[in-house]
ModelCIF file with pLDDT and N, C-alpha, C, O atoms, coordinates in Angstrom:
data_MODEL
#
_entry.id   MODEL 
#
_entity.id                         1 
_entity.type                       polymer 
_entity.pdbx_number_of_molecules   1 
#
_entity_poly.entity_id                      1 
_entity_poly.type                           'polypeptide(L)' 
_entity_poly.nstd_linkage                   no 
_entity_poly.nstd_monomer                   no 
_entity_poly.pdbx_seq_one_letter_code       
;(UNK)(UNK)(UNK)(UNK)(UNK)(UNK)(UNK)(UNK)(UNK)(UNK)(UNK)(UNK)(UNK)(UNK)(UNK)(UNK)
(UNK)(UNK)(UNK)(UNK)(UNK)(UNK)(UNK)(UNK)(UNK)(UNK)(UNK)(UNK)(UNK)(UNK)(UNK)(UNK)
(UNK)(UNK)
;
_entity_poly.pdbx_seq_one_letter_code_can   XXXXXXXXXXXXXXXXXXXXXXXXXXXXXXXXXX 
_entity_poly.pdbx_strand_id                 A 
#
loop_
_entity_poly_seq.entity_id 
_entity_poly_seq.num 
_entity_poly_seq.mon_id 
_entity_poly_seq.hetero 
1 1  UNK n 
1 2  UNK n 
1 3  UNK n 
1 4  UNK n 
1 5  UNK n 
1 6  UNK n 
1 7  UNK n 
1 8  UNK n 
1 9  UNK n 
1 10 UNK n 
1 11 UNK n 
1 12 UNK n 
1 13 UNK n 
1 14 UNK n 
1 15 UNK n 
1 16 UNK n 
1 17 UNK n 
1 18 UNK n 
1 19 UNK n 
1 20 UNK n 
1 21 UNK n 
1 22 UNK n 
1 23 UNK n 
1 24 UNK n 
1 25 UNK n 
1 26 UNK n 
1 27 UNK n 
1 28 UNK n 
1 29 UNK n 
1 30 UNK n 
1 31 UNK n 
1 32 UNK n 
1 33 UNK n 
1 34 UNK n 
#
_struct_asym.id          A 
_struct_asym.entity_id   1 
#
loop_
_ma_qa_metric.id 
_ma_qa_metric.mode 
_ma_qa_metric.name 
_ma_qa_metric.software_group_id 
_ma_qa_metric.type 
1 global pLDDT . pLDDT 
2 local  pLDDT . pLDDT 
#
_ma_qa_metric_global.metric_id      1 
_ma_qa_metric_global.metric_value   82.09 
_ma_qa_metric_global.model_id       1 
_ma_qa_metric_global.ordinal_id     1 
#
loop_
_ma_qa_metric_local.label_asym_id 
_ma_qa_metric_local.label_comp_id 
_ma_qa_metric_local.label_seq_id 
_ma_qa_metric_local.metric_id 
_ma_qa_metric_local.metric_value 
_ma_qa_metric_local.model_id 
_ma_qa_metric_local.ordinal_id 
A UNK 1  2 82.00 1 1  
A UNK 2  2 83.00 1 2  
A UNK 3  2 78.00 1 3  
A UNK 4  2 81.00 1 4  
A UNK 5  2 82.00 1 5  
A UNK 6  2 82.00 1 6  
A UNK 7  2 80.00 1 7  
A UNK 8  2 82.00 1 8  
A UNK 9  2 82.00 1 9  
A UNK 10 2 80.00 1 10 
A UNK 11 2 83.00 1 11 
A UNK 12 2 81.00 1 12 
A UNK 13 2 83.00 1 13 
A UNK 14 2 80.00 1 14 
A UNK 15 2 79.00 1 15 
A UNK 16 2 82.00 1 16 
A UNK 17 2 83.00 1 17 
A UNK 18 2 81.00 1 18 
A UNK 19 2 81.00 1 19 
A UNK 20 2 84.00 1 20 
A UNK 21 2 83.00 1 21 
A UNK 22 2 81.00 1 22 
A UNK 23 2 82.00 1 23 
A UNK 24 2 83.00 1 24 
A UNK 25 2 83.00 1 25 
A UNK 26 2 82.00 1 26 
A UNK 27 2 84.00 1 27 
A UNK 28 2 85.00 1 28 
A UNK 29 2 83.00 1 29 
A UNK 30 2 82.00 1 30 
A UNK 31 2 85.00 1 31 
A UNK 32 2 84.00 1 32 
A UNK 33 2 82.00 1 33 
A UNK 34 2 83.00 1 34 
#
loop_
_atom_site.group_PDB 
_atom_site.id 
_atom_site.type_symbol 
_atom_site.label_atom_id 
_atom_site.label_alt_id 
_atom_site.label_comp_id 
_atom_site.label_asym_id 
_atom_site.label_entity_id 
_atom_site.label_seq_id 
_atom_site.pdbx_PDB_ins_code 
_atom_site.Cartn_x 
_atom_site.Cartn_y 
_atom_site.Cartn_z 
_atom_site.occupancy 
_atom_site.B_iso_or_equiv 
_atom_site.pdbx_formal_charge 
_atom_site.auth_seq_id 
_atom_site.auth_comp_id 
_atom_site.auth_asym_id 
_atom_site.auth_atom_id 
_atom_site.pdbx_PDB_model_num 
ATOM 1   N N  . UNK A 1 1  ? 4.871  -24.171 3.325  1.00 82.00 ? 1  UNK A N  1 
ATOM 2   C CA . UNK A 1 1  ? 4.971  -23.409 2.088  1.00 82.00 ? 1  UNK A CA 1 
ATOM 3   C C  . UNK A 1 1  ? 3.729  -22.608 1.845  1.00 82.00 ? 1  UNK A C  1 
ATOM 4   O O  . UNK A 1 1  ? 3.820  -21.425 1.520  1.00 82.00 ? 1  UNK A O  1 
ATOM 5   N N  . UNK A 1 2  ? 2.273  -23.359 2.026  1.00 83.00 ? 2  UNK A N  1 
ATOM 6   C CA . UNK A 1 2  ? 1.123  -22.429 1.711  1.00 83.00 ? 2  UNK A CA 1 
ATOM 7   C C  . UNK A 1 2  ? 1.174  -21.308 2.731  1.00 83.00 ? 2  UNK A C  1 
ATOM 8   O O  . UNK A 1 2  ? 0.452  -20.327 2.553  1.00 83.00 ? 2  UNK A O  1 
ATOM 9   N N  . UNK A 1 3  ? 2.065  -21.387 3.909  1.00 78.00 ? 3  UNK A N  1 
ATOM 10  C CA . UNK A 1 3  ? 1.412  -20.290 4.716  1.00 78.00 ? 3  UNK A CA 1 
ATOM 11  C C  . UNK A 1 3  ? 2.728  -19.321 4.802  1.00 78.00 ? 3  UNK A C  1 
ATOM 12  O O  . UNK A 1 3  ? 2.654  -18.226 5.359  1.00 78.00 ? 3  UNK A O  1 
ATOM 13  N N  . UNK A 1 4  ? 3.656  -19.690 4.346  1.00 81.00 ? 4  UNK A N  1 
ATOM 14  C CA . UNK A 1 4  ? 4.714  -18.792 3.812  1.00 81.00 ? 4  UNK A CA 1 
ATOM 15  C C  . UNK A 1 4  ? 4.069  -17.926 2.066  1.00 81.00 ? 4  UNK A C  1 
ATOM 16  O O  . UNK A 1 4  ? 4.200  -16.714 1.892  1.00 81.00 ? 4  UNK A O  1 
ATOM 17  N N  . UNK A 1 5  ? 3.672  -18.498 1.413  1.00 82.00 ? 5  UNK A N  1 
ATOM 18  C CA . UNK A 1 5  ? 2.781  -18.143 0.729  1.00 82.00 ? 5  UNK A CA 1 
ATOM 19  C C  . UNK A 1 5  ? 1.742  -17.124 1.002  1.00 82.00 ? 5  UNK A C  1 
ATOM 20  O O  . UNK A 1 5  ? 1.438  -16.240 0.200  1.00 82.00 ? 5  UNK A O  1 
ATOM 21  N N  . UNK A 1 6  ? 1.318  -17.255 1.935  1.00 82.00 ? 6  UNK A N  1 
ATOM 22  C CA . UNK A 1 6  ? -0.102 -16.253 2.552  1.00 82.00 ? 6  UNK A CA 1 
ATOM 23  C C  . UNK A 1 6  ? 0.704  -15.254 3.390  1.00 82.00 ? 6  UNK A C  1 
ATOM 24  O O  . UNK A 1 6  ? 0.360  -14.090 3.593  1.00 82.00 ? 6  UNK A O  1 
ATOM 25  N N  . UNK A 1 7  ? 1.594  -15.723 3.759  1.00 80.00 ? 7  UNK A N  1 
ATOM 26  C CA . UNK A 1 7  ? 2.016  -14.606 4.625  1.00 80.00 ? 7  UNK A CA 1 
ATOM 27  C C  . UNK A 1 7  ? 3.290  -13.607 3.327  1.00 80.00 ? 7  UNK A C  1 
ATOM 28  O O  . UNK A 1 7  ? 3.697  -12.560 3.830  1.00 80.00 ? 7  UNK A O  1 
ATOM 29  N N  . UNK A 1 8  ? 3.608  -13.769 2.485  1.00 82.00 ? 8  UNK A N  1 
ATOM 30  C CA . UNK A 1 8  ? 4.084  -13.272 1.199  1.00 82.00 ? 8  UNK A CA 1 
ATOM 31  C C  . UNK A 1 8  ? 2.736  -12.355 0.543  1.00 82.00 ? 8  UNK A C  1 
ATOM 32  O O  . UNK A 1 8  ? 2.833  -11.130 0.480  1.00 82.00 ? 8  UNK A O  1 
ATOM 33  N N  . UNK A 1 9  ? 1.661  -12.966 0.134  1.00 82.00 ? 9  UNK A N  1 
ATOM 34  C CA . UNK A 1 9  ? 0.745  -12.865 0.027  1.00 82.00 ? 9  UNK A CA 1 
ATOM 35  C C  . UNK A 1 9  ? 0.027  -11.652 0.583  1.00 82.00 ? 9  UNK A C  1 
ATOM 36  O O  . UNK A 1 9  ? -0.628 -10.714 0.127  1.00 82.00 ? 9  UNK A O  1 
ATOM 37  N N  . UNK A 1 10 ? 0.442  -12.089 1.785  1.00 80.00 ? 10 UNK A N  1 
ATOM 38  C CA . UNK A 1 10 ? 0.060  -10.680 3.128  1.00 80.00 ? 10 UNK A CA 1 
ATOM 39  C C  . UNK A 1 10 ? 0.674  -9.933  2.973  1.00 80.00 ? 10 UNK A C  1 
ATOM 40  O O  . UNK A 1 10 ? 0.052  -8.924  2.639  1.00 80.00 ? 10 UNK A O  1 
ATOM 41  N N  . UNK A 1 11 ? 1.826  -9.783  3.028  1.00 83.00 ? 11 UNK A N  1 
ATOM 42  C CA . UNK A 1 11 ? 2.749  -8.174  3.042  1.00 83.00 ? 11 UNK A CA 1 
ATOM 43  C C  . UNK A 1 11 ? 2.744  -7.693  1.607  1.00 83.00 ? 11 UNK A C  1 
ATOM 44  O O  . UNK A 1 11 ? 2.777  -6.471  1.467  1.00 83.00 ? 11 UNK A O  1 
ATOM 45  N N  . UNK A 1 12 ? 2.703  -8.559  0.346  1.00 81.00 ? 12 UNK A N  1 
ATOM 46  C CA . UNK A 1 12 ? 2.892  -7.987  -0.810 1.00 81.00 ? 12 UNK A CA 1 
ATOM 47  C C  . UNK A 1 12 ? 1.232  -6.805  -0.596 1.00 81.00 ? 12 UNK A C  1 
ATOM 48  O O  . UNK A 1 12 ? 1.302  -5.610  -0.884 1.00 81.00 ? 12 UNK A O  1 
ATOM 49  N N  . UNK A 1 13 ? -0.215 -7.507  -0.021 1.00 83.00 ? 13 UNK A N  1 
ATOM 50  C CA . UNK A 1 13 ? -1.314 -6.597  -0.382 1.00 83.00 ? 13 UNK A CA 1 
ATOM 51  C C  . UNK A 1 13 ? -1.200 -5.943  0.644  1.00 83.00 ? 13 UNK A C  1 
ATOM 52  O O  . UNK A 1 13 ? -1.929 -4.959  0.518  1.00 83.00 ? 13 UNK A O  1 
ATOM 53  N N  . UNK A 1 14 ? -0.416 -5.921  2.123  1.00 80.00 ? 14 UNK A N  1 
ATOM 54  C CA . UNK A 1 14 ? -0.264 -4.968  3.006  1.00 80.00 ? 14 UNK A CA 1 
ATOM 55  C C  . UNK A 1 14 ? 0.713  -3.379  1.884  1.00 80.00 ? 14 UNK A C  1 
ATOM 56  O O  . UNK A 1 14 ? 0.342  -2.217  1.716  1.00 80.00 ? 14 UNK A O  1 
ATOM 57  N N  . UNK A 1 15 ? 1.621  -3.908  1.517  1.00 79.00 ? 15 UNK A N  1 
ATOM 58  C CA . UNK A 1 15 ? 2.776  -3.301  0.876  1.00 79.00 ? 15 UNK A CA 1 
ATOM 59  C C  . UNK A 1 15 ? 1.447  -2.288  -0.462 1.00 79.00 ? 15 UNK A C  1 
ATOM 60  O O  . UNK A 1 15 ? 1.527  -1.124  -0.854 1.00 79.00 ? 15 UNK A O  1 
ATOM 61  N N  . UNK A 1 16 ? 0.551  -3.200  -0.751 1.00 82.00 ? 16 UNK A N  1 
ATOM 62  C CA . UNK A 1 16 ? 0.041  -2.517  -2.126 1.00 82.00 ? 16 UNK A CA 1 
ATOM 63  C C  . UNK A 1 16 ? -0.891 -1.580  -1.230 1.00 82.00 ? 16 UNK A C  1 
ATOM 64  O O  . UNK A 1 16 ? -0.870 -0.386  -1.530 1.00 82.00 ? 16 UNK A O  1 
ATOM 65  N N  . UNK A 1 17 ? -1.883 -2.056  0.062  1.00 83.00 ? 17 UNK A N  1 
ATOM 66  C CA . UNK A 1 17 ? -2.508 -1.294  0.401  1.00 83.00 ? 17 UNK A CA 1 
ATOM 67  C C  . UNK A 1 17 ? -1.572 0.279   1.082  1.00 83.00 ? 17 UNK A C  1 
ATOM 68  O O  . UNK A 1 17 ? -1.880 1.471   1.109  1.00 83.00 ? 17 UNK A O  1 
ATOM 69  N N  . UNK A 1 18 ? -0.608 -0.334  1.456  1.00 81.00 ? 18 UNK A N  1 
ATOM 70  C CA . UNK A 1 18 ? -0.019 1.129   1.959  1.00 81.00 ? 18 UNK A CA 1 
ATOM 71  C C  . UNK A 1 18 ? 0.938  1.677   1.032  1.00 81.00 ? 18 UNK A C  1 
ATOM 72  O O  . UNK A 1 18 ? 1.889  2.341   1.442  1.00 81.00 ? 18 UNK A O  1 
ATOM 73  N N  . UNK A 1 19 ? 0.797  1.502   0.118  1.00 81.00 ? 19 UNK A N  1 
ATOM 74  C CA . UNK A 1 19 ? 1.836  1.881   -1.044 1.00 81.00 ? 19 UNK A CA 1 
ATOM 75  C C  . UNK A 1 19 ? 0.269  3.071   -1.817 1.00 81.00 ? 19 UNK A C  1 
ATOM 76  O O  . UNK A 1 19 ? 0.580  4.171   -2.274 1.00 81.00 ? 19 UNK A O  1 
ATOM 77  N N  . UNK A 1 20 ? -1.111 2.661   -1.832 1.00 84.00 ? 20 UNK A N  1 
ATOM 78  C CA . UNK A 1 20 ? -2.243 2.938   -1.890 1.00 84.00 ? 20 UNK A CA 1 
ATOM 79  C C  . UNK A 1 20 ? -2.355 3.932   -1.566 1.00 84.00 ? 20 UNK A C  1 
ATOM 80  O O  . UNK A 1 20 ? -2.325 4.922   -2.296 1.00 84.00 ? 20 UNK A O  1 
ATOM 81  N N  . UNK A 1 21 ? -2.540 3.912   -0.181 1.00 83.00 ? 21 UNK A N  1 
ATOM 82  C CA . UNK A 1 21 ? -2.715 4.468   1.177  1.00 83.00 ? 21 UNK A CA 1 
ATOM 83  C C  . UNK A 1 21 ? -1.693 5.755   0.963  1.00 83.00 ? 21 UNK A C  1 
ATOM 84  O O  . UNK A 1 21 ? -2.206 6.850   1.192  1.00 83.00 ? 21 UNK A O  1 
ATOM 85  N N  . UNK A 1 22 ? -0.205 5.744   0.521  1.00 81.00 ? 22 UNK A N  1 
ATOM 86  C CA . UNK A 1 22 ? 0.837  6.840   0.712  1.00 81.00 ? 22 UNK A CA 1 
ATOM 87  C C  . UNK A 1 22 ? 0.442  7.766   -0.945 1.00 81.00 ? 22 UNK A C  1 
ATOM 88  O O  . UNK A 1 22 ? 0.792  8.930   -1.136 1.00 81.00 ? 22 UNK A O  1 
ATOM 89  N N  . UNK A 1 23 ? -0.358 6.895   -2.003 1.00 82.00 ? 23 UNK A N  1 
ATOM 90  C CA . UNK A 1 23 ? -0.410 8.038   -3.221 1.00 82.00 ? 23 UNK A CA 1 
ATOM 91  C C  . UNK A 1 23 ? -1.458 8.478   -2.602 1.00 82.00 ? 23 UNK A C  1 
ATOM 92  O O  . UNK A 1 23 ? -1.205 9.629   -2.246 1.00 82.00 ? 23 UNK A O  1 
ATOM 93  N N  . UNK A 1 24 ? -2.808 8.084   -2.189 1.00 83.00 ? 24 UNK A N  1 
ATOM 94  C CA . UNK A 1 24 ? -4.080 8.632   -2.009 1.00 83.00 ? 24 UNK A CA 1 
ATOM 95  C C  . UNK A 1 24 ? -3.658 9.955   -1.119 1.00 83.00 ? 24 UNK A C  1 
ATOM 96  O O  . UNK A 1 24 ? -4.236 11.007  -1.391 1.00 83.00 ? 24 UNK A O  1 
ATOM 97  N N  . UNK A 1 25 ? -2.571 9.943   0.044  1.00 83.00 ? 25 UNK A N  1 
ATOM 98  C CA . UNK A 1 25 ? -2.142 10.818  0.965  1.00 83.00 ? 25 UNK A CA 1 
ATOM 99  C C  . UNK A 1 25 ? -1.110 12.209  -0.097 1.00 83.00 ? 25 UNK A C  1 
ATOM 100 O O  . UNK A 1 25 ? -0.936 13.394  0.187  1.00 83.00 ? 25 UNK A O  1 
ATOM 101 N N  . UNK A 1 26 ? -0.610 11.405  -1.331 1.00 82.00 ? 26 UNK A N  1 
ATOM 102 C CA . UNK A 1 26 ? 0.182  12.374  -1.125 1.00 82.00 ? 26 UNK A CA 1 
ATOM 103 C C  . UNK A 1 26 ? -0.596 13.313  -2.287 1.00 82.00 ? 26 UNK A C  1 
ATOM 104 O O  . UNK A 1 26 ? -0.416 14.509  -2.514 1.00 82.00 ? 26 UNK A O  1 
ATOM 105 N N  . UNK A 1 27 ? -1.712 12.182  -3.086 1.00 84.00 ? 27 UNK A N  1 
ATOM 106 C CA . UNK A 1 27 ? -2.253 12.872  -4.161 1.00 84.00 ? 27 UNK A CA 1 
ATOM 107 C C  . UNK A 1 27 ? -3.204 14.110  -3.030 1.00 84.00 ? 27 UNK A C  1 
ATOM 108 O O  . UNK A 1 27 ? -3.287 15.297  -3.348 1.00 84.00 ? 27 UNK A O  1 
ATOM 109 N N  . UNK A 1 28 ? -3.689 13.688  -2.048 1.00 85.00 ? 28 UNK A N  1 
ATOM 110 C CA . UNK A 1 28 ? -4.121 14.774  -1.474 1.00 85.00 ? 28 UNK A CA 1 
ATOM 111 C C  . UNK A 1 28 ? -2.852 15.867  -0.905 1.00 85.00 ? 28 UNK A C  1 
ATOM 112 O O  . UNK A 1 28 ? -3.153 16.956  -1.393 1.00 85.00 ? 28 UNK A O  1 
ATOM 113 N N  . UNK A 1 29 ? -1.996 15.974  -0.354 1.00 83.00 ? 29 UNK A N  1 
ATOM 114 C CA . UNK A 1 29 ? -0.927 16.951  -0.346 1.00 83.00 ? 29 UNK A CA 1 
ATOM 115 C C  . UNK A 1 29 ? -0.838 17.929  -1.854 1.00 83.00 ? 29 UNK A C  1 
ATOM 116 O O  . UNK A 1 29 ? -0.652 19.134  -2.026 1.00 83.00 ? 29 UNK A O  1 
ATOM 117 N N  . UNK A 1 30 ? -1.035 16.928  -2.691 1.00 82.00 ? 30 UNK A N  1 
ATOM 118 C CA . UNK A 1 30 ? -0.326 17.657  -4.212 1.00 82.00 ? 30 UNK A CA 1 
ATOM 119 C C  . UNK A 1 30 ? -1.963 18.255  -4.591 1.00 82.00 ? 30 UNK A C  1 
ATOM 120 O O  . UNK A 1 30 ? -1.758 19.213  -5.337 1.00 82.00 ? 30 UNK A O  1 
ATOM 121 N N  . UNK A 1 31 ? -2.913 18.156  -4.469 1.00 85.00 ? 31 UNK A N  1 
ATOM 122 C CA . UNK A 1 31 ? -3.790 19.006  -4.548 1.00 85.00 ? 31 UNK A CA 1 
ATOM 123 C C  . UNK A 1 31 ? -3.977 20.191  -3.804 1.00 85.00 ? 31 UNK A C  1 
ATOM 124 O O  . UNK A 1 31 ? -4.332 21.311  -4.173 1.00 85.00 ? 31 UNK A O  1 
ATOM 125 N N  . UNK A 1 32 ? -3.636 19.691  -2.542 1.00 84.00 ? 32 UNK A N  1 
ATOM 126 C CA . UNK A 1 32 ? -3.622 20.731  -1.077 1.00 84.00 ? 32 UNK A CA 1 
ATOM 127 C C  . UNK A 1 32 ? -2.348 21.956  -1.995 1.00 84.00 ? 32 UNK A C  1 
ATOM 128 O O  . UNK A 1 32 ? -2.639 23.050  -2.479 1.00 84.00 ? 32 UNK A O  1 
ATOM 129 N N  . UNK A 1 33 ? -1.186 21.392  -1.983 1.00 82.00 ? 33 UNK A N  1 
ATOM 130 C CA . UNK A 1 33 ? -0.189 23.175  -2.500 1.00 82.00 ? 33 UNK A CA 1 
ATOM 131 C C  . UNK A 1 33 ? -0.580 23.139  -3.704 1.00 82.00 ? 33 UNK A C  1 
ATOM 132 O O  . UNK A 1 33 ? -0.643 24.353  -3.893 1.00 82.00 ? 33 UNK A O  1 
ATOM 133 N N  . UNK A 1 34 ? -0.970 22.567  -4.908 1.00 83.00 ? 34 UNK A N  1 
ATOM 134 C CA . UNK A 1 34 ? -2.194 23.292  -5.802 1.00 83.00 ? 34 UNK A CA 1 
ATOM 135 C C  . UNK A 1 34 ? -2.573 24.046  -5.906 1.00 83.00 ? 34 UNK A C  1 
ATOM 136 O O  . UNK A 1 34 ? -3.493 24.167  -6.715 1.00 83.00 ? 34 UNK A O  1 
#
């Protein structure tokens, strides 16, 4: 359970870092045609 936990754990801050990762990208696009 703890490592089903960590690995939940893992994809939810994988999921936040690339969820991150896709505004930081697109906030740069939406400045870029700006």
């Amino acid at each position: 359970k703890l490592a089903a936990d960590e690995k939940e754990s893992a994809i939810k801050l994988a999921e936040a870092n690339l969820k991150n990762a896709l505004q930081d990208e697109l906030a740069k696009k939406e400045k870029a045609l700006a």
